[in-house]
Protein backbone atom coordinates (compact mmCIF):
# COMPACT_ATOMS: atom_id res chain seq x y z
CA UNK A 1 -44.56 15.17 17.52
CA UNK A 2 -41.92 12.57 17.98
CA UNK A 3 -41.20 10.80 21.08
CA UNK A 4 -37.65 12.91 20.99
CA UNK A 5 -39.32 15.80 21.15
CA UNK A 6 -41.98 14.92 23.73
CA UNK A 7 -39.30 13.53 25.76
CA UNK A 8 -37.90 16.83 25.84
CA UNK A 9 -40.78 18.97 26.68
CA UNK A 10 -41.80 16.61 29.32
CA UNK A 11 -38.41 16.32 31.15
CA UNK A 12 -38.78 17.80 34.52
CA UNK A 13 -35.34 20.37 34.41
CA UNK A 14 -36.40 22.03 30.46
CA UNK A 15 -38.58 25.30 30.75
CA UNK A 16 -39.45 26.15 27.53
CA UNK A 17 -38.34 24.78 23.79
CA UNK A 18 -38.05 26.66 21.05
CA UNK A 19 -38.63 25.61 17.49
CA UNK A 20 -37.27 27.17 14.57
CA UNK A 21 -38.38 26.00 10.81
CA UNK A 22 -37.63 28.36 7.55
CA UNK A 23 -39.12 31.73 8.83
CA UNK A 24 -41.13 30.77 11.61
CA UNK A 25 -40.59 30.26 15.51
CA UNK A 26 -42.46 29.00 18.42
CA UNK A 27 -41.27 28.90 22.02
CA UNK A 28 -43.26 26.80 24.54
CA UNK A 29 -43.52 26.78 27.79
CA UNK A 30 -43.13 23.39 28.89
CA UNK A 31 -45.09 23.50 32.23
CA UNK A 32 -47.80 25.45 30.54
CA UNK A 33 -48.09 23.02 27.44
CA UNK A 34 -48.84 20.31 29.68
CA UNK A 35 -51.10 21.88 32.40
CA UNK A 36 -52.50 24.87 30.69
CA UNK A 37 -55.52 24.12 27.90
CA UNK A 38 -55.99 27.82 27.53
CA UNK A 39 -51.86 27.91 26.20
CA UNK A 40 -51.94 24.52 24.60
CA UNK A 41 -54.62 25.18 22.30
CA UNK A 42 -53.72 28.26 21.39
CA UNK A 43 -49.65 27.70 20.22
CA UNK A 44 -50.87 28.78 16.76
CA UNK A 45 -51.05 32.88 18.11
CA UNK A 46 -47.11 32.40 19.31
CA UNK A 47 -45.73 31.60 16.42
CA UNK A 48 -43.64 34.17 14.89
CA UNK A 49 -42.11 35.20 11.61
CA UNK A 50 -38.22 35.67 12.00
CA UNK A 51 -36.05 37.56 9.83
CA UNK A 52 -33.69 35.08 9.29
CA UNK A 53 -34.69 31.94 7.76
CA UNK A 54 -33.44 28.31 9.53
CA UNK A 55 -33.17 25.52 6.67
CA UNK A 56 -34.74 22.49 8.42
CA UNK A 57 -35.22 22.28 12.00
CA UNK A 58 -33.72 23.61 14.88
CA UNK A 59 -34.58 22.90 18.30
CA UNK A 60 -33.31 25.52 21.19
CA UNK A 61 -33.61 24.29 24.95
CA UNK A 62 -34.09 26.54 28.25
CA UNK A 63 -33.36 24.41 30.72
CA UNK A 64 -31.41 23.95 34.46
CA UNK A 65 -27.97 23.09 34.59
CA UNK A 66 -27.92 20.08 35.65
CA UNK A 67 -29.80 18.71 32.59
CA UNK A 68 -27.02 20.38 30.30
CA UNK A 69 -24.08 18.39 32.10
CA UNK A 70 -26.74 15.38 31.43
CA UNK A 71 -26.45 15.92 28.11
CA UNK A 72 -23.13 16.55 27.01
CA UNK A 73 -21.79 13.62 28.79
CA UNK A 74 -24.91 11.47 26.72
CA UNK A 75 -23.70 12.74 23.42
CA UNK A 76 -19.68 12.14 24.15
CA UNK A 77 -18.58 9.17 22.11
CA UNK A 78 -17.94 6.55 23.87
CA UNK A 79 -15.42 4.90 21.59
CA UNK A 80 -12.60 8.04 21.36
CA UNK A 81 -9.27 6.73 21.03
CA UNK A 82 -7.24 9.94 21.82
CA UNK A 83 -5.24 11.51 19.24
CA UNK A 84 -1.21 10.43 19.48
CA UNK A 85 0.67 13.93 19.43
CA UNK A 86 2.48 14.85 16.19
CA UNK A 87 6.03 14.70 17.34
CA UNK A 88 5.74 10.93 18.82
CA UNK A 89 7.47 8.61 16.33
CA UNK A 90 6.29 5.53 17.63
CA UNK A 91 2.37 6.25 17.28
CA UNK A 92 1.91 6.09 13.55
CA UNK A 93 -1.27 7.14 11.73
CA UNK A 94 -2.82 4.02 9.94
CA UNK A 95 -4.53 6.28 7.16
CA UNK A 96 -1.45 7.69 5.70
CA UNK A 97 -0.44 4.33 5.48
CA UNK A 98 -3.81 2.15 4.35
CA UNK A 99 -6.72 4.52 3.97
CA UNK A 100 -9.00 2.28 3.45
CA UNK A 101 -8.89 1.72 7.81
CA UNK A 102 -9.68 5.18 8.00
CA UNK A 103 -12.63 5.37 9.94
CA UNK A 104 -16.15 7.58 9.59
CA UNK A 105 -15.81 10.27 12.12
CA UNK A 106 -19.01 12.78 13.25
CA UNK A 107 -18.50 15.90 15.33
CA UNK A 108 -21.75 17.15 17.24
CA UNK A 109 -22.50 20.85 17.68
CA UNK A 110 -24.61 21.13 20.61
CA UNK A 111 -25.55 24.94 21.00
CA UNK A 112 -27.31 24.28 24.45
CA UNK A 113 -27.76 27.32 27.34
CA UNK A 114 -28.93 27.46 30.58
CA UNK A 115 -30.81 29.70 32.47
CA UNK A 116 -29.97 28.64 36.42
C-alpha cells in the first residue's frame, strides 16, 4: 500500500475504506485492520465480485464529519481568482484576447459521505 492510502486507514475519524478495482471490491474496517489479526489476515474472504466494473481505482471513505469538512477545504485551490460576471465591461477575459495566457485548469470530484 501507499503511504496515501495508509494515511487514510489509519486516520482516527475514517471507519472503513472501500476499494473498488475492475470487478472486485473490498471494504475494511479500519479499527479492525489494525487491531484484529483474525480480520487482517483474512481480507482475501471479503472481497467481492461486483456487477459493475470500475476502470482503475476507486477509493470510497466512511468516515465522521468532521474529517469531510477537513477535506474539502484541503483540496480547494488555493490560487482561485473568481470569475468576473459576463455583463461587466471593464473585466475582460485575457484568452479571447491572447490564448496562449490561458491557464491549465483541474476540477476535483470528490464523491465523499459521512456516516455521523
Amino acid at each position: 500500500m501507499g503511504l496515501g492510502i495508509v494515511s487514510l486507514m489509519a486516520h482516527d475519524k475514517v471507519e472503513a475504506t472501500t476499494f473498488s478495482s475492475s470487478k472486485f471490491q473490498l471494504t475494511v474496517d479500519t479499527a479492525k485492520w489494525w487491531n484484529d489479526k483474525n480480520y487482517y489476515s483474512t481480507w482475501f474472504e471479503r472481497v467481492r465480485r461486483v456487477r459493475n466494473a470500475v476502470q482503475g481505482l476507486s477509493i470510497y471513505l466512511r468516515s465522521k464529519a468532521e474529517l469531510i469538512t477537513k477535506l474539502r477545504k484541503a483540496l480547494e485551490p488555493k490560487d482561485r481568482k473568481p470569475i468576473p460576471s459576463k455583463g461587466d465591461p471593464t473585466k475582460r477575459n485575457p484568452t479571447k484576447r491572447n490564448p496562449s495566457k490561458c491557464q491549465n485548469a483541474f476540477t476535483t470530484q470528490s464523491r465523499l459521505s459521512t456516516r455521523a
